[in-house]
N, C-alpha and C. Protein backbone atom coordinates (compact mmCIF):
# COMPACT_ATOMS: atom_id res chain seq x y z
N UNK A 1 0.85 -1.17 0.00
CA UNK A 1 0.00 0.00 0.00
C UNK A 1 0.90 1.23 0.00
N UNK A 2 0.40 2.29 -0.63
CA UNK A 2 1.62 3.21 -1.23
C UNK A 2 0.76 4.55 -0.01
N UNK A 3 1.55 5.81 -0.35
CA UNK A 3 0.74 6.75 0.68
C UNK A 3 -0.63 7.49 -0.14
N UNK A 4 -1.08 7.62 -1.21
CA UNK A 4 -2.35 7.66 -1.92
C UNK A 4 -3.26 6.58 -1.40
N UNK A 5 -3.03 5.44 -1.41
CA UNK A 5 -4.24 4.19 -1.27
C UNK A 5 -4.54 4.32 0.50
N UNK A 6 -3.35 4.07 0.91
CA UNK A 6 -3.28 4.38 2.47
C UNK A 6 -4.05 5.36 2.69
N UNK A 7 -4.07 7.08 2.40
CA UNK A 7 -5.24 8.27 2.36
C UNK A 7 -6.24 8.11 1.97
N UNK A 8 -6.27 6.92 0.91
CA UNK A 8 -8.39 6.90 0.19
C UNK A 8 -8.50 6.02 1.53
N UNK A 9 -7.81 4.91 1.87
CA UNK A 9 -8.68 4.09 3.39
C UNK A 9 -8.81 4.75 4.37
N UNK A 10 -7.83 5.52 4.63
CA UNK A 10 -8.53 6.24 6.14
C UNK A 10 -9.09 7.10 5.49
N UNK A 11 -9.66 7.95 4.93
CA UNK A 11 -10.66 8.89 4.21
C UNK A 11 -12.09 7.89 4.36
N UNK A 12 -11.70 6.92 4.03
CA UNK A 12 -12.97 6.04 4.07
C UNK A 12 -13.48 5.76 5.27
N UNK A 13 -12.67 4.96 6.19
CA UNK A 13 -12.68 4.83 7.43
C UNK A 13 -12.90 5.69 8.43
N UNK A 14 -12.65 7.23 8.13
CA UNK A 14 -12.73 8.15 9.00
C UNK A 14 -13.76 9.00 8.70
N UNK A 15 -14.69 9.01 7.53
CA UNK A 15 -15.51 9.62 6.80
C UNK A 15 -15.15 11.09 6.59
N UNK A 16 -13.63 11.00 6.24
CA UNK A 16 -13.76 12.53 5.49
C UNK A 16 -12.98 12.31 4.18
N UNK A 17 -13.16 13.52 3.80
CA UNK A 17 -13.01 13.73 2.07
C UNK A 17 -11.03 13.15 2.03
N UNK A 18 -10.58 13.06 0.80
CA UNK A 18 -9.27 12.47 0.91
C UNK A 18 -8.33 13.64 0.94
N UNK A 19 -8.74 14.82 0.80
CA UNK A 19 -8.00 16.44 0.76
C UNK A 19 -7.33 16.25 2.32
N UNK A 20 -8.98 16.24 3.03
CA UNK A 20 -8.44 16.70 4.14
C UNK A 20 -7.96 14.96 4.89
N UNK A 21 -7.93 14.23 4.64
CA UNK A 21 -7.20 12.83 5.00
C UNK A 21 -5.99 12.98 4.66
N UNK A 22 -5.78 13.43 3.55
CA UNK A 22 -4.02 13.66 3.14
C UNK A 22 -4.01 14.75 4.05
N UNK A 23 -4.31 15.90 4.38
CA UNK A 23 -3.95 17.14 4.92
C UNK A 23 -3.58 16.49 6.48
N UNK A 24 -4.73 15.45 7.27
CA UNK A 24 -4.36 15.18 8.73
C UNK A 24 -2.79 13.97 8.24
N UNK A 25 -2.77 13.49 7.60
CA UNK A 25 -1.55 13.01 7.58
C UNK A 25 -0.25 13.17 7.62
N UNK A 26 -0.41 14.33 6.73
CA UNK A 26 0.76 15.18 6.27
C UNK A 26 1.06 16.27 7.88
N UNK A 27 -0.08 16.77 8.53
CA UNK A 27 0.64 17.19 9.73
C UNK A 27 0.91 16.45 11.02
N UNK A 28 0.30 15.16 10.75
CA UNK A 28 0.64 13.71 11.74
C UNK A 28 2.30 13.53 11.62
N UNK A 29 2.92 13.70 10.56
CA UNK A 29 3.68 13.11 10.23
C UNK A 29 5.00 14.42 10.43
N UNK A 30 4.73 15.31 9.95
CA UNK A 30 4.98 16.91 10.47
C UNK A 30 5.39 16.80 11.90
N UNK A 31 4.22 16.41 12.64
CA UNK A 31 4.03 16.87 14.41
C UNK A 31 5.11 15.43 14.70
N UNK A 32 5.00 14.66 14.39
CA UNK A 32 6.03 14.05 14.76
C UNK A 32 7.25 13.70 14.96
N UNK A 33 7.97 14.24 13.16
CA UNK A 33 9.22 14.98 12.85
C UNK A 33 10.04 15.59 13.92
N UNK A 34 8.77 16.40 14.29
CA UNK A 34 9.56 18.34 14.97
C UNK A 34 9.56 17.59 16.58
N UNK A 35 8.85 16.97 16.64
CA UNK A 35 8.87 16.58 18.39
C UNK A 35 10.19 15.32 18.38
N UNK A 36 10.47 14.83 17.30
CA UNK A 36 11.90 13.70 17.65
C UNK A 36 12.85 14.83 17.48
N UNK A 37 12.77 15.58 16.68
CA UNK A 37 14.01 16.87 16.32
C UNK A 37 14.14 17.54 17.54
N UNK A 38 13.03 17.71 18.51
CA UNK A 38 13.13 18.28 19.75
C UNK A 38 14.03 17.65 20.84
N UNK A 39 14.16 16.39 20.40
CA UNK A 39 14.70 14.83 21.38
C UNK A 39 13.93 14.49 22.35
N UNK A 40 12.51 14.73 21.88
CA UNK A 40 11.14 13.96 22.95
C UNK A 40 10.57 12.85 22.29
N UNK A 41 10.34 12.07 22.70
CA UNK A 41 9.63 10.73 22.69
C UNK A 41 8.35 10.90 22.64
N UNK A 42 7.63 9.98 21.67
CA UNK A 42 6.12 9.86 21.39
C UNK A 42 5.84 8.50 22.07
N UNK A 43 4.67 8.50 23.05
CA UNK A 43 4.22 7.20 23.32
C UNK A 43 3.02 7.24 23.34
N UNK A 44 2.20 6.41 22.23
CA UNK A 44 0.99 6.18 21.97
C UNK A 44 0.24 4.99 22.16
N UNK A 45 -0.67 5.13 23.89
CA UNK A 45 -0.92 3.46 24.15
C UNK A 45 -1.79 2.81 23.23
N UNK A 46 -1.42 1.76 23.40
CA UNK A 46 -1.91 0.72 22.32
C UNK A 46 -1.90 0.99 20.73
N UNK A 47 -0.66 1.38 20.53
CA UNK A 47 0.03 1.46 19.30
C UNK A 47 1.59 1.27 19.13
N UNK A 48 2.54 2.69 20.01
CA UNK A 48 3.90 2.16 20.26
C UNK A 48 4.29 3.39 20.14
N UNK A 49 5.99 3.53 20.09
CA UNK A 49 6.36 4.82 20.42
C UNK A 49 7.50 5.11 19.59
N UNK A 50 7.53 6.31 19.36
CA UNK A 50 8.48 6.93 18.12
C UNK A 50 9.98 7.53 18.96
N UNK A 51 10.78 7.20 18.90
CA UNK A 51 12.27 7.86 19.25
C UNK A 51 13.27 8.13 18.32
N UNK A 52 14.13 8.53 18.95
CA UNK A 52 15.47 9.30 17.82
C UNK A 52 16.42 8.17 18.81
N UNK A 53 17.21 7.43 17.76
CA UNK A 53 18.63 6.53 18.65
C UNK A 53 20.01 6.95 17.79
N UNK A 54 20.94 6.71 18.82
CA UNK A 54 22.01 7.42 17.95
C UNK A 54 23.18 6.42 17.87
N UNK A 55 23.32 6.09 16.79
CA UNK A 55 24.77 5.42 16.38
C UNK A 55 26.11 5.90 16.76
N UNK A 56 26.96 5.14 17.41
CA UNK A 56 28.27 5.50 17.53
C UNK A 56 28.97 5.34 16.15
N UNK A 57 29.92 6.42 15.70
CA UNK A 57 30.77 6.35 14.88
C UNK A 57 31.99 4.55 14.96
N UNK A 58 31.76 4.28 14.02
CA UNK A 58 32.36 3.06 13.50
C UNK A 58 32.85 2.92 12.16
N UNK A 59 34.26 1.59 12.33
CA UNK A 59 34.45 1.65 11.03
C UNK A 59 33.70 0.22 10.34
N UNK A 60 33.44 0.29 9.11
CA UNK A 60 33.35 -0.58 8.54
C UNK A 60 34.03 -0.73 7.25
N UNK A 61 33.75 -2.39 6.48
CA UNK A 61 34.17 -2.65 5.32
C UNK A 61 33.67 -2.34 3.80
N UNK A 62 34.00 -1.93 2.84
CA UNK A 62 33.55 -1.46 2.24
C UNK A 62 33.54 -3.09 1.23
N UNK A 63 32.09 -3.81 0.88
CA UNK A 63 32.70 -5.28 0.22
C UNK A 63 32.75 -5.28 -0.77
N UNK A 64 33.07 -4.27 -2.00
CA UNK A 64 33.67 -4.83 -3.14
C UNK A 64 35.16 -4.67 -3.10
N UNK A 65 36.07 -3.48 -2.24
CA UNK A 65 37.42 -3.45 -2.22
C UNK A 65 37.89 -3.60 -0.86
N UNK A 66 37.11 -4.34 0.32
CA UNK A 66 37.60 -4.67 1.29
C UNK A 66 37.86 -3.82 2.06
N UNK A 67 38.24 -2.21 1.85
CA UNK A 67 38.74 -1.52 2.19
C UNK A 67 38.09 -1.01 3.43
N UNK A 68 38.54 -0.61 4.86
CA UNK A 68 37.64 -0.16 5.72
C UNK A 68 37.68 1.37 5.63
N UNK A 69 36.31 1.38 5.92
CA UNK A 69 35.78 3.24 5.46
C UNK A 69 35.52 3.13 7.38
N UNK A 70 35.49 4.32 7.51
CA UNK A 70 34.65 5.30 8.67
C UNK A 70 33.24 5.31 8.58
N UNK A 71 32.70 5.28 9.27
CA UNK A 71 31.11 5.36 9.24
C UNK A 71 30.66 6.22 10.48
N UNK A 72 30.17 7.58 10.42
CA UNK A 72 30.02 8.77 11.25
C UNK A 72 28.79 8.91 11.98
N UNK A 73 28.86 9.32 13.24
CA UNK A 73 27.76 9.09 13.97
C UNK A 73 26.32 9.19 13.58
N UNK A 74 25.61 8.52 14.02
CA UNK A 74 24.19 9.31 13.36
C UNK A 74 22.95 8.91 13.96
N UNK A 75 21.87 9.64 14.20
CA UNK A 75 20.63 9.20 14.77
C UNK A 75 19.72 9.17 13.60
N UNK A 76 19.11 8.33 14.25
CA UNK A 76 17.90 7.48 13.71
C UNK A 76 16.81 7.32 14.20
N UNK A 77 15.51 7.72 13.67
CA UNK A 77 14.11 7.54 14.17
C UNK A 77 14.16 6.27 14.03
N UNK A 78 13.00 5.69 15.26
CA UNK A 78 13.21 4.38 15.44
C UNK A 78 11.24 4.38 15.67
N UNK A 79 10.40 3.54 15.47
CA UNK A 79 9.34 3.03 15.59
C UNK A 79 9.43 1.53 15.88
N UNK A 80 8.43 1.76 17.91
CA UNK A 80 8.48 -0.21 18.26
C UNK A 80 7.11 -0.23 18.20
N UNK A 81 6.27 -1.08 17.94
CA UNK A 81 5.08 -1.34 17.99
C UNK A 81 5.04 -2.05 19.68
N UNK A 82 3.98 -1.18 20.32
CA UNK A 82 3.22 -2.07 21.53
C UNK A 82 2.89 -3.16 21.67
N UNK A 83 3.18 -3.33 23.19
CA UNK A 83 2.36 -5.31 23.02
C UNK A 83 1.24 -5.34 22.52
N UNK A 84 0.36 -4.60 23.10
CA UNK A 84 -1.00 -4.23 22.53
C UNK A 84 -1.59 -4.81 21.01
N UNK A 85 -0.80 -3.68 20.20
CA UNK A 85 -0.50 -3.96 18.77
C UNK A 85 -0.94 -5.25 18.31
N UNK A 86 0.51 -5.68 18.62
CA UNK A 86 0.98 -6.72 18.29
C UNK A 86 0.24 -7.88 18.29
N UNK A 87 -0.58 -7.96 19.61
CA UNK A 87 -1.64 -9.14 20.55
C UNK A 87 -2.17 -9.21 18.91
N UNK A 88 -2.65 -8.50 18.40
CA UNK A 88 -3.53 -7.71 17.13
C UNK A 88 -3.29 -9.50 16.50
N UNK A 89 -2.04 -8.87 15.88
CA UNK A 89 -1.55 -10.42 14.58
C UNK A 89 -1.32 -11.50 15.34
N UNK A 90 -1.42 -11.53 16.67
CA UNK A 90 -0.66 -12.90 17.21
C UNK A 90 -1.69 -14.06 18.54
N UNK A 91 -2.56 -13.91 17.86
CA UNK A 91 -3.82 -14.42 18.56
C UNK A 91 -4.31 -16.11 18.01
């Protein structure tokens, strides 16, 4: 499911038009951005929670010439799904 088909279902599901289904998405996704950029944590019960994790600088191999490169620190949004969730598929 691509992010168009994903907006006609919840448009459907939520009974509003797909303008404003793309529009709550697009600032879902916005509001979430700016609050990991802040370095705050989202926790949404019975769904899961959004964080920023940060990689230590390391080297690695580069595998077509073996060669080891540097690899520079970096954070990463991270999404865990809740037990909750999960119970969902595993019943």
């Amino acid at each position: 499911m691509n992010k168009q088909q994903f907006i006609k279902e919840f448009a459907d599901k939520a009974n509003f038009t797909q303008k404003d289904a793309g529009i709550a998405f697009d600032a879902m996704v916005a509001t979430i951005a700016d609050t990991l950029k802040k370095g705050e944590k989202i926790q949404i019960a019975g769904f899961g929670s959004f964080e920023v994790k940060s990689r230590a600088a390391r080297t690695g191999i580069n595998p077509l010439t073996k060669e080891k490169v540097k690899i520079s620190a970096s954070k990463n949004p991270v999404f865990k799904f809740g037990n909750s969730f999960k119970d969902l598929f595993n019943k």
